[in-house]
Protein backbone atom coordinates (compact mmCIF):
# COMPACT_ATOMS: atom_id res chain seq x y z
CA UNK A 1 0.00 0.00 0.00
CA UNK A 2 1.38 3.28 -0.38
CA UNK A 3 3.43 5.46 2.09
CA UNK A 4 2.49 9.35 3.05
CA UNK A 5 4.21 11.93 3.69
CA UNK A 6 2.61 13.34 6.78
CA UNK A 7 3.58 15.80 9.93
CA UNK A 8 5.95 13.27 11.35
CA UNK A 9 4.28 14.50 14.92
CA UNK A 10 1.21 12.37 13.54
CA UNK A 11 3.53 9.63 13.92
CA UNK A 12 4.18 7.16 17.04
CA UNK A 13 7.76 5.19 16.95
CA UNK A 14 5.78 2.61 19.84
CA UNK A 15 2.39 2.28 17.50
CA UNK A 16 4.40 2.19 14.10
CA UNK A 17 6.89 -1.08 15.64
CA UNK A 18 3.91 -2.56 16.50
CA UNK A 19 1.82 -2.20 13.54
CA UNK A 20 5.07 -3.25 11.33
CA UNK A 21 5.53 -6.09 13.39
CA UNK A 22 1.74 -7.32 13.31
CA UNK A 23 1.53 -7.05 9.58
CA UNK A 24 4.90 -8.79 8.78
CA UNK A 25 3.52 -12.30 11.10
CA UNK A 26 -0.18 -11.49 9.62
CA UNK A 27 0.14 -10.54 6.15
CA UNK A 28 -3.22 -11.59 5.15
CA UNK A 29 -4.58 -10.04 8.03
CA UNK A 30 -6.30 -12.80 9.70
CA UNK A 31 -5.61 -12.77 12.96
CA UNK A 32 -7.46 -9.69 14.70
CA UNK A 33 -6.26 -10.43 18.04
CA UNK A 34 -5.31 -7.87 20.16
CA UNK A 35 -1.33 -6.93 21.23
CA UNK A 36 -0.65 -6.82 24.54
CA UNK A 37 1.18 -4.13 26.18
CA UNK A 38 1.97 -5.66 29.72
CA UNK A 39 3.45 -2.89 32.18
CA UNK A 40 2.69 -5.08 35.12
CA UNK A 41 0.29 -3.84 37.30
CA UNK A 42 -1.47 -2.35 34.55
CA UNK A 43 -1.98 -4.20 31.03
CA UNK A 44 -3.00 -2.33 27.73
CA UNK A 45 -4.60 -4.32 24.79
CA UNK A 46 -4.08 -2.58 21.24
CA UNK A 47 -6.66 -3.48 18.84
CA UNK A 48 -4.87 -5.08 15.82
CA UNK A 49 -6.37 -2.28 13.47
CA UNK A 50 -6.90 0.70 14.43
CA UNK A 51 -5.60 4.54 13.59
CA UNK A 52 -5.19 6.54 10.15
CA UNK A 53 -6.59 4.70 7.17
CA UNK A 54 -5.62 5.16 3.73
CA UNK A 55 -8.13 7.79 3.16
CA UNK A 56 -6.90 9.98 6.27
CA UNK A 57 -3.51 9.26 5.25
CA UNK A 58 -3.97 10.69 1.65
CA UNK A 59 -5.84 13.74 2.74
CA UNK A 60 -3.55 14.85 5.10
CA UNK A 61 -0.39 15.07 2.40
CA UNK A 62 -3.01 16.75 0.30
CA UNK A 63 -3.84 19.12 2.97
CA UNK A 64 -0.19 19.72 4.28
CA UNK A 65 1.50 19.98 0.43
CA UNK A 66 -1.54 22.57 -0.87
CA UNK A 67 -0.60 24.80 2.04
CA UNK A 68 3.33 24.31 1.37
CA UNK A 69 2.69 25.01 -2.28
CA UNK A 70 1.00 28.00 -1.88
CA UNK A 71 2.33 30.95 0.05
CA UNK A 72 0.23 33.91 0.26
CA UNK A 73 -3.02 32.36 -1.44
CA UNK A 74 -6.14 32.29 0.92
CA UNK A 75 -6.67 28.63 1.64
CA UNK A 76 -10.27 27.45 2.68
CA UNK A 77 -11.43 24.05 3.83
CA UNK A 78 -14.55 23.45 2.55
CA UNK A 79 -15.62 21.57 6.25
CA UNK A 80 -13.40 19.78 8.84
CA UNK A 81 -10.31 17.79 6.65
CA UNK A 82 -11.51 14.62 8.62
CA UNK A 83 -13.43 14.73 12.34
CA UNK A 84 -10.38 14.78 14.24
CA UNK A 85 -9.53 18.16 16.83
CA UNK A 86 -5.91 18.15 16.24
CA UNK A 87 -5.05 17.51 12.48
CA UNK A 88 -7.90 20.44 12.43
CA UNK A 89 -6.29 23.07 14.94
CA UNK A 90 -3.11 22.01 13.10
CA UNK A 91 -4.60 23.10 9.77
CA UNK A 92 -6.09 26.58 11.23
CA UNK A 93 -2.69 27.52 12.40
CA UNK A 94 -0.89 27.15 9.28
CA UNK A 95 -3.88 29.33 8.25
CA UNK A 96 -6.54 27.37 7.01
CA UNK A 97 -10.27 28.56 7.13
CA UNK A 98 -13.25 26.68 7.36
CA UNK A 99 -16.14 27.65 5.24
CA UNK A 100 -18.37 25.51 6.84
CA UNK A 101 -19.36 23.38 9.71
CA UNK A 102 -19.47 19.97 10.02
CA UNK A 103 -23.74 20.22 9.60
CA UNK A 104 -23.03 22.30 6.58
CA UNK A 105 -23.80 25.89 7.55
CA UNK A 106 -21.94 28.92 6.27
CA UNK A 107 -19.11 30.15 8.15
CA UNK A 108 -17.64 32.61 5.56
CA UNK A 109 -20.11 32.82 2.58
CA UNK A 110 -19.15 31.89 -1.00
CA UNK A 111 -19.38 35.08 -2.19
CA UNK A 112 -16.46 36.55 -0.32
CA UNK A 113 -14.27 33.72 -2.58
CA UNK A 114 -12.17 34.84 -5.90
CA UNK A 115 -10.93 32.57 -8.15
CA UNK A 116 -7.66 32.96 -6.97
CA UNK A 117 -8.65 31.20 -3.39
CA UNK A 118 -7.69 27.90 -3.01
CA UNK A 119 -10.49 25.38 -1.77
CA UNK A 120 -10.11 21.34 0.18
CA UNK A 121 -12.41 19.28 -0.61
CA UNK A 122 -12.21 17.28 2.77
CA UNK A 123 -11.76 13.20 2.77
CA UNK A 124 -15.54 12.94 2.98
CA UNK A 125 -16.50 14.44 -0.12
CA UNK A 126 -19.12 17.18 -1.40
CA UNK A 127 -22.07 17.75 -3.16
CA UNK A 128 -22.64 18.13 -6.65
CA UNK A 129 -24.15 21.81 -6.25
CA UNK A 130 -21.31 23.07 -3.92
CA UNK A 131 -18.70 21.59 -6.35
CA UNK A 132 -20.85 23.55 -9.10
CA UNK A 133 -20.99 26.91 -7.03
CA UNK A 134 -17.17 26.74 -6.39
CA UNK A 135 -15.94 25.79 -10.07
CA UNK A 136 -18.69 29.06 -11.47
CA UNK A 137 -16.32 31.14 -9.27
CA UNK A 138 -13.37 30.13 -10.62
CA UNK A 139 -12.10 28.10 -8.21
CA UNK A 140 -10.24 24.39 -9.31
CA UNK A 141 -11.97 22.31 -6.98
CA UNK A 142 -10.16 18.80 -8.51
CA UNK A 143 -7.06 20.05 -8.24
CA UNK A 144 -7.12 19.99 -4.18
CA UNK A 145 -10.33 17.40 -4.12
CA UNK A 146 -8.80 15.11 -0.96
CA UNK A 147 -12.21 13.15 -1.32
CA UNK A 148 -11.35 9.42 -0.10
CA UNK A 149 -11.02 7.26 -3.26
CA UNK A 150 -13.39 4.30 -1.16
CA UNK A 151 -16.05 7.42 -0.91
CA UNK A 152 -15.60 7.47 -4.53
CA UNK A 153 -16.19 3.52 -5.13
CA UNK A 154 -19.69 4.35 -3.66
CA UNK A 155 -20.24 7.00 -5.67
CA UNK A 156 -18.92 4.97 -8.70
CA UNK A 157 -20.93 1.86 -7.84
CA UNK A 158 -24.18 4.09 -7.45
CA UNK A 159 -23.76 5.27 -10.26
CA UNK A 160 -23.36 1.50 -11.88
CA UNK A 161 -26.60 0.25 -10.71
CA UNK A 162 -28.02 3.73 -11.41
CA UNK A 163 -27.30 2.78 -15.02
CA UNK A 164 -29.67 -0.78 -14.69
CA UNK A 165 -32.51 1.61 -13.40
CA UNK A 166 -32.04 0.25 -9.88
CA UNK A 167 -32.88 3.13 -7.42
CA UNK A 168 -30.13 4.06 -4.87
CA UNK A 169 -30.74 3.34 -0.49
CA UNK A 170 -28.09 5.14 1.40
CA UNK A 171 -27.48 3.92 4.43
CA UNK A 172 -26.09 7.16 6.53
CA UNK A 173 -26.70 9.52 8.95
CA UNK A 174 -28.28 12.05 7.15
CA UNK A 175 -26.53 15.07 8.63
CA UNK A 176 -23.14 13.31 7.66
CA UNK A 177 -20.74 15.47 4.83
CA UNK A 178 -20.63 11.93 3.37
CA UNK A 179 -23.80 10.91 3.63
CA UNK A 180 -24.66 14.40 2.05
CA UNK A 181 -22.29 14.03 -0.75
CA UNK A 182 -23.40 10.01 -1.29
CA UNK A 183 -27.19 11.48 -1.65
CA UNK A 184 -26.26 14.32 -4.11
CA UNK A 185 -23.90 11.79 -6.44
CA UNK A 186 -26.35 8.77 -6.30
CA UNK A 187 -29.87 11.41 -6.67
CA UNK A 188 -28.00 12.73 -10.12
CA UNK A 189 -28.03 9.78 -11.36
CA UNK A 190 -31.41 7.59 -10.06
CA UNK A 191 -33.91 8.17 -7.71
CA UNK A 192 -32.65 8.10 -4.03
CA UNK A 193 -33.65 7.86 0.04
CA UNK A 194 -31.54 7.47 3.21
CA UNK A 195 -32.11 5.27 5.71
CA UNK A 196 -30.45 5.74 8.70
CA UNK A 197 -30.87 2.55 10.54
CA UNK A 198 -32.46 -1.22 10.91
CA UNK A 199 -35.61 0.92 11.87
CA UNK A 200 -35.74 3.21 9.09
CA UNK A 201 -35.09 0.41 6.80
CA UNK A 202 -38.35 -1.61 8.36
CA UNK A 203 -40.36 1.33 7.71
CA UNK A 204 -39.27 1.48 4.24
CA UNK A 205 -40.28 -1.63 3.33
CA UNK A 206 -43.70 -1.26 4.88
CA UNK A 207 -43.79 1.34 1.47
CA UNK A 208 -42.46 -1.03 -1.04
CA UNK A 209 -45.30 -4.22 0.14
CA UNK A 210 -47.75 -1.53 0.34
CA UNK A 211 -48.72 -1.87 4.03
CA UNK A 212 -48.39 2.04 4.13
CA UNK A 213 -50.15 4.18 2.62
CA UNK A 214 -47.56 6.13 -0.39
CA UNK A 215 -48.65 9.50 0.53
CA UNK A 216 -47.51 8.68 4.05
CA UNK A 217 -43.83 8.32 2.62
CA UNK A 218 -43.19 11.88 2.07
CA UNK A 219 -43.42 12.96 6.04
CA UNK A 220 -41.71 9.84 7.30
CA UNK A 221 -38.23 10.55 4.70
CA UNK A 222 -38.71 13.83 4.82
CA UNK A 223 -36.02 15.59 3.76
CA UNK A 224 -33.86 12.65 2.42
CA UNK A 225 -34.94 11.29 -0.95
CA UNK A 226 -34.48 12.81 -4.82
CA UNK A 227 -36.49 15.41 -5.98
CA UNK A 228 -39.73 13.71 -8.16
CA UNK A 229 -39.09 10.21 -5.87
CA UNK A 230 -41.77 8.47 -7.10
CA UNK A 231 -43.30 5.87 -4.38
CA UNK A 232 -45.70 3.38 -6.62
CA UNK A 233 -42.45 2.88 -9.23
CA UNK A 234 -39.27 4.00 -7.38
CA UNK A 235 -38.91 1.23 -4.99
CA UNK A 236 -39.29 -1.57 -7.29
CA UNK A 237 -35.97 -2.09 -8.07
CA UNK A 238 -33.35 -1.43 -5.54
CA UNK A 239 -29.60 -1.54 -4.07
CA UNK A 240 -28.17 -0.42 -0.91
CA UNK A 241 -24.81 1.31 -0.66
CA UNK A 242 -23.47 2.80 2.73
CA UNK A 243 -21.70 6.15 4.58
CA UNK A 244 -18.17 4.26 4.68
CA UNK A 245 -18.08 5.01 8.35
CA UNK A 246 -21.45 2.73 9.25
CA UNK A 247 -21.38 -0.33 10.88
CA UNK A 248 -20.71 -2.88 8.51
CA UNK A 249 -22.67 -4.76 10.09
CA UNK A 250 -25.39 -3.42 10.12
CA UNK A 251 -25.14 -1.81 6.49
CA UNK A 252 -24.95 -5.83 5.70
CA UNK A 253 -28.03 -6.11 7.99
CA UNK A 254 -30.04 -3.91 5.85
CA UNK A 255 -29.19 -5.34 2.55
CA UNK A 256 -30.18 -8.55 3.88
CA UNK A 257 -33.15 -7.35 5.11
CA UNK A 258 -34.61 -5.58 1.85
CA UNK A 259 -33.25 -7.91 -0.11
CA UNK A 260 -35.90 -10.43 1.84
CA UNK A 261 -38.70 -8.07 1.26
CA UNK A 262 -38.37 -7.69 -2.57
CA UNK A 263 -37.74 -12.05 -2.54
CA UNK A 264 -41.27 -12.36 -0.81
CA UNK A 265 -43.44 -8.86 -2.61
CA UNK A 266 -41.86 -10.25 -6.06
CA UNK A 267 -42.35 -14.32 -5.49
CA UNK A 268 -38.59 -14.61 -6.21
CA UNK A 269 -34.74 -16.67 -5.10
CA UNK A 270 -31.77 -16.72 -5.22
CA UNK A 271 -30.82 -16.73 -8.72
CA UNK A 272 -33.00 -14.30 -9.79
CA UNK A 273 -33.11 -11.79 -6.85
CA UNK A 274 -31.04 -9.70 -9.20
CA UNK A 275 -34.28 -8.22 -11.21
CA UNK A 276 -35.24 -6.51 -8.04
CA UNK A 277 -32.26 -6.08 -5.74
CA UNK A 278 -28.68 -5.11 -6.59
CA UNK A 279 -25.77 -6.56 -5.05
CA UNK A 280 -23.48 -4.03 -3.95
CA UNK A 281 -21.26 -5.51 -0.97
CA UNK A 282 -18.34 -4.08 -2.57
CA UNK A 283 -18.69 -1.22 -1.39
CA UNK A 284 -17.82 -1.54 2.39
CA UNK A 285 -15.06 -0.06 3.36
CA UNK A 286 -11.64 -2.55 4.21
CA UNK A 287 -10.83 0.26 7.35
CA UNK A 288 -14.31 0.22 8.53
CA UNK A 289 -14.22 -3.54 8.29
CA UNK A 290 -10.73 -3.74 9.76
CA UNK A 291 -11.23 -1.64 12.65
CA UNK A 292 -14.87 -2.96 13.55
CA UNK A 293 -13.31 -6.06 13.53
CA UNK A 294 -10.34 -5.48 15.30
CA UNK A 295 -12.68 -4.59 18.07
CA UNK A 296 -14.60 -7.81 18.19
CA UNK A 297 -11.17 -9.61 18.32
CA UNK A 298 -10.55 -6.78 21.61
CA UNK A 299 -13.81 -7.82 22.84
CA UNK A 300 -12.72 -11.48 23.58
CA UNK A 301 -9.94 -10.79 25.68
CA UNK A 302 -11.29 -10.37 29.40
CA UNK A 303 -10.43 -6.52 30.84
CA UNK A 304 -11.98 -3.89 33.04
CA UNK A 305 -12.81 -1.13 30.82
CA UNK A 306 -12.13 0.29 27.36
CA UNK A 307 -10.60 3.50 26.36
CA UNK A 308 -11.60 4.66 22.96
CA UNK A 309 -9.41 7.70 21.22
CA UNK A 310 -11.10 9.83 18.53
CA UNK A 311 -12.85 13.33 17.14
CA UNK A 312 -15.80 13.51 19.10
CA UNK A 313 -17.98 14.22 15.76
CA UNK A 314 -16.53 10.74 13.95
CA UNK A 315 -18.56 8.76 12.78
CA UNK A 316 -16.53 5.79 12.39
CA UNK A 317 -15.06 6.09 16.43
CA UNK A 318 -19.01 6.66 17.72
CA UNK A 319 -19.40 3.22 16.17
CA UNK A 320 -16.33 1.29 17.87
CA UNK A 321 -17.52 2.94 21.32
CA UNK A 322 -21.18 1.69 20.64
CA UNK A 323 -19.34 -1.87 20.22
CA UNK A 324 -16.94 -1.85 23.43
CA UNK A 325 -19.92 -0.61 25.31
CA UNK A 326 -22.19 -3.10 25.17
CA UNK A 327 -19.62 -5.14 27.23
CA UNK A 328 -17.95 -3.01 29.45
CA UNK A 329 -17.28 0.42 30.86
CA UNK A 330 -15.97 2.70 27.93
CA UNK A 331 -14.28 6.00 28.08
CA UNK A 332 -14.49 7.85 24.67
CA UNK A 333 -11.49 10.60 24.93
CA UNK A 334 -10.31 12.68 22.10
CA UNK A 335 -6.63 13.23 23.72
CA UNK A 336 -4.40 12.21 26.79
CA UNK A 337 -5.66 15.69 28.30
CA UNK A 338 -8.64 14.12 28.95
CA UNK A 339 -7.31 11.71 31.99
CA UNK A 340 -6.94 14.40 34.86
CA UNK A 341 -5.59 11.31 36.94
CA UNK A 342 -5.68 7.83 37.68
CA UNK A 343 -8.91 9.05 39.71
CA UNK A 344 -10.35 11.39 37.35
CA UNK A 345 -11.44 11.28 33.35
CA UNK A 346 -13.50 13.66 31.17
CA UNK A 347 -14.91 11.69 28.26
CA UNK A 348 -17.90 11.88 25.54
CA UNK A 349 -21.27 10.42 26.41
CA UNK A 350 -23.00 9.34 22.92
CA UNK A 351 -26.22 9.13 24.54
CA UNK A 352 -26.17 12.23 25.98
CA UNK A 353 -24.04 14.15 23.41
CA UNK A 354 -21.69 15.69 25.85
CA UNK A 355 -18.74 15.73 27.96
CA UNK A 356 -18.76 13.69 31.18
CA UNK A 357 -16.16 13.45 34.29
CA UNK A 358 -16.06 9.83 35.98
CA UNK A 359 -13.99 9.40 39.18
CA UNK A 360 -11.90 6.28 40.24
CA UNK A 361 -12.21 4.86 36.48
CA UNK A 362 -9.18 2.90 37.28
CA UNK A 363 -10.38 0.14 39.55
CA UNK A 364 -8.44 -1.48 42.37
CA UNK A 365 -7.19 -4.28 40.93
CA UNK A 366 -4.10 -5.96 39.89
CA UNK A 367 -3.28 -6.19 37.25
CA UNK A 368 -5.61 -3.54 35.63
CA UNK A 369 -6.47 -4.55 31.94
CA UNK A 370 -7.02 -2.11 29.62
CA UNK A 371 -8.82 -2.12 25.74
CA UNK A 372 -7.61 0.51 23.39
CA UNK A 373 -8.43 1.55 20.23
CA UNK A 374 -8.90 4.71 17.85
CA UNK A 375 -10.76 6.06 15.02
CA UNK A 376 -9.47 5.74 11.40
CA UNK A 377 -8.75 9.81 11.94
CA UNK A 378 -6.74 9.90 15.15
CA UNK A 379 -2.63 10.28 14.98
CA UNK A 380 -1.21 7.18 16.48
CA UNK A 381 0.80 9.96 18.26
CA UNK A 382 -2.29 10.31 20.71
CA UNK A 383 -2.96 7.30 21.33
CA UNK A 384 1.18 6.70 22.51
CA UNK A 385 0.36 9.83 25.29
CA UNK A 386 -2.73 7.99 26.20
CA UNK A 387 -0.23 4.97 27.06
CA UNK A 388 2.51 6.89 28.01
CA UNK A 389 0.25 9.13 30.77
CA UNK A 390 -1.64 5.55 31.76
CA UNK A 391 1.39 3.64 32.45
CA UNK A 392 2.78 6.41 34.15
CA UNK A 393 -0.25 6.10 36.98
CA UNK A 394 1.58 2.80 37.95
CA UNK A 395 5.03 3.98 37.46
CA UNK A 396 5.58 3.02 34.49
CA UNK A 397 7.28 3.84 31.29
CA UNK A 398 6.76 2.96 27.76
CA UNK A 399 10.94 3.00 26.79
CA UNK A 400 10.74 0.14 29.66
CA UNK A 401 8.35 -2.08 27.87
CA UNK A 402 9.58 -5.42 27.52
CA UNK A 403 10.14 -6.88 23.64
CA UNK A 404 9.48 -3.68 21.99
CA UNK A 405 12.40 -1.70 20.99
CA UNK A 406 11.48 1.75 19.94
């Protein structure tokens, strides 16, 4: 795969030995059991993927180089580079603006652009209409376009089964830049909804049997399917692609479950399922798969709690936190910062959507055992200070570590 050129600070020397040495004894990538880090009386266990994918990666150099190759041009972001607070502060002091949030509204408006600006596309993508708006002013919005190329397989494979008049399900959360972007490609091209879970997927099939009434359609997907959707004729033929960042899971969940309904409303099997459903596995993302299953290979080792590292607003992290929590206490932190002390933490409630403090998170055990992992847009340098400041409760010390030379 290929190397980047990114801020070296990005970089860990512990997390890069040990992801070096995992993929030279797993080169197929089988084996998604966790490494342990064993300080003694405390114990970490690194997921065996986790960290910067290929899409972070490659966004980054784009981001760093376009601001290295142009001194004394104005250089926007069109939204957040990727859901992570550092690589985002980072980019604002080399004096990068953000045009928009992460939801989409203006922070500096369009028309205050020349076509001498310079404009990032961010990893996730953008809409057709914003791409249009920028390139009428001038601006060259492929020539600094960081869009993730697996973003662009769903775009490309939408556009595919758009092509055999199947209509396009997006499975997203519909505020998401991607899922945004996903909608705008696929709706060009074919008719289009998003679903944003198991239970929006249930309620769309009660339209395509007919159990609801059509007209009823409109309120429930309000706001997240093509101009002219047509409800008697649009949801006869289908295929589901995803927001890269889902659960895979339950993206294949989904497609398995509308794929049932058309079977049974068009009396059909296996071999001909095709004349009503598309098959469109390929587009899952390998990180999202990697990582999500990196965590289910964390989940069977026996520990105390989990500490999750990631942007707050990531999609992809959210997702690994809603796995690790199901079995045991989880602290979602987006930097080292965040552990006052062994007694105190300050970390992100999904439920609640906000910052909470938990005392005596470390229990009183020995040896305390630890599950780690991080989004696919946190630096591996943040998750080493998570180590470094956890090992350092019990006296510890990372250059210490037994069988891993840094």
């Amino acid at each position: 795969m290929k190397q980047f050129t990114i801020p070296f600070t990005y970089r860990s020397p512990l997390i890069s030995g040990i992801k070096n040495r995992r993929r030279q004894q797993d080169k197929m990538k089988k084996d998604f059991t966790p490494t342990l880090l064993d300080f003694g009386p405390v114990q970490i266990y690194l997921a065996r993927h986790f960290g910067f994918c290929y899409g972070v990666e490659n966004a980054i150099e784009i981001a760093f180089r376009t601001v290295d190759e142009n001194p004394g041009k104005r250089i926007f972001l069109l939204s957040e580079m990727i859901h992570n607070p550092q690589v985002n502060k980072d980019l604002a002091e080399r004096g990068v603006q953000f045009l928009q949030d992460t939801y989409g509204k203006k922070l500096i408006p369009f028309e205050e652009l020349s076509g001498d600006d310079v404009v990032l596309i961010p990893a996730f993508g953008t809409t057709l209409d914003i791409e249009q708006r920028l390139n009428n002013i001038g601006i060259a919005t492929e020539k600094y376009n960081t869009t993730c190329p697996f973003v662009e397989k769903v775009w490309n494979r939408s556009q595919q089964i758009a092509q055999k008049k199947y209509s396009v399900i997006v499975h997203g959360k519909p505020t998401h830049e991607e899922t945004r972007a996903t909608f705008s490609h696929a709706a060009s091209d074919t008719p289009t909804v998003v679903v944003n879970d198991m239970n929006d997927a249930v309620l769309l099939s009660r339209f395509i049997t007919g159990e609801k009434p059509a007209a009823e359609f409109f309120t429930a997907f309000e706001g997240r399917f093509s101009q002219n959707f047509d409800i008697e004729k649009d949801l006869q033929r289908i295929g589901v692609v995803n927001q890269t960042t889902m659960l895979a899971s339950d993206t294949q969940a989904i497609a398995d479950f509308l794929k049932q309904v058309m079977i049974e409303k068009y009396s059909l099997n296996e071999t001909n399922v095709g004349e009503r459903f598309a098959d469109t596995k390929d587009t899952l993302c390998y990180a999202t798969n990697d990582n999500q299953s990196a965590v289910y290979g964390l989940l069977a080792q026996p520990a105390d709690l989990a500490i999750v590292v990631g942007g707050y607003n990531s999609s992809n992290t959210s997702h690994l936190v809603e796995l690790t929590e199901q079995k045991l206490p989880t602290y979602f932190i987006n930097d080292a910062d965040k552990i006052i002390s062994a007694g105190e933490i300050h970390h992100f409630d999904l439920h609640s959507h906000s910052e909470k403090v938990t005392m005596n998170f470390l229990p009183n055990v020995s040896p305390v055992r630890i599950l780690m992992t991080s989004g696919a847009s946190c630096p591996d340098a943040v998750v080493e200070k998570v180590i470094t400041k956890i090992a350092a409760f019990f006296g510890e010390k990372i250059e210490n570590l037994p069988g891993f030379e840094l």
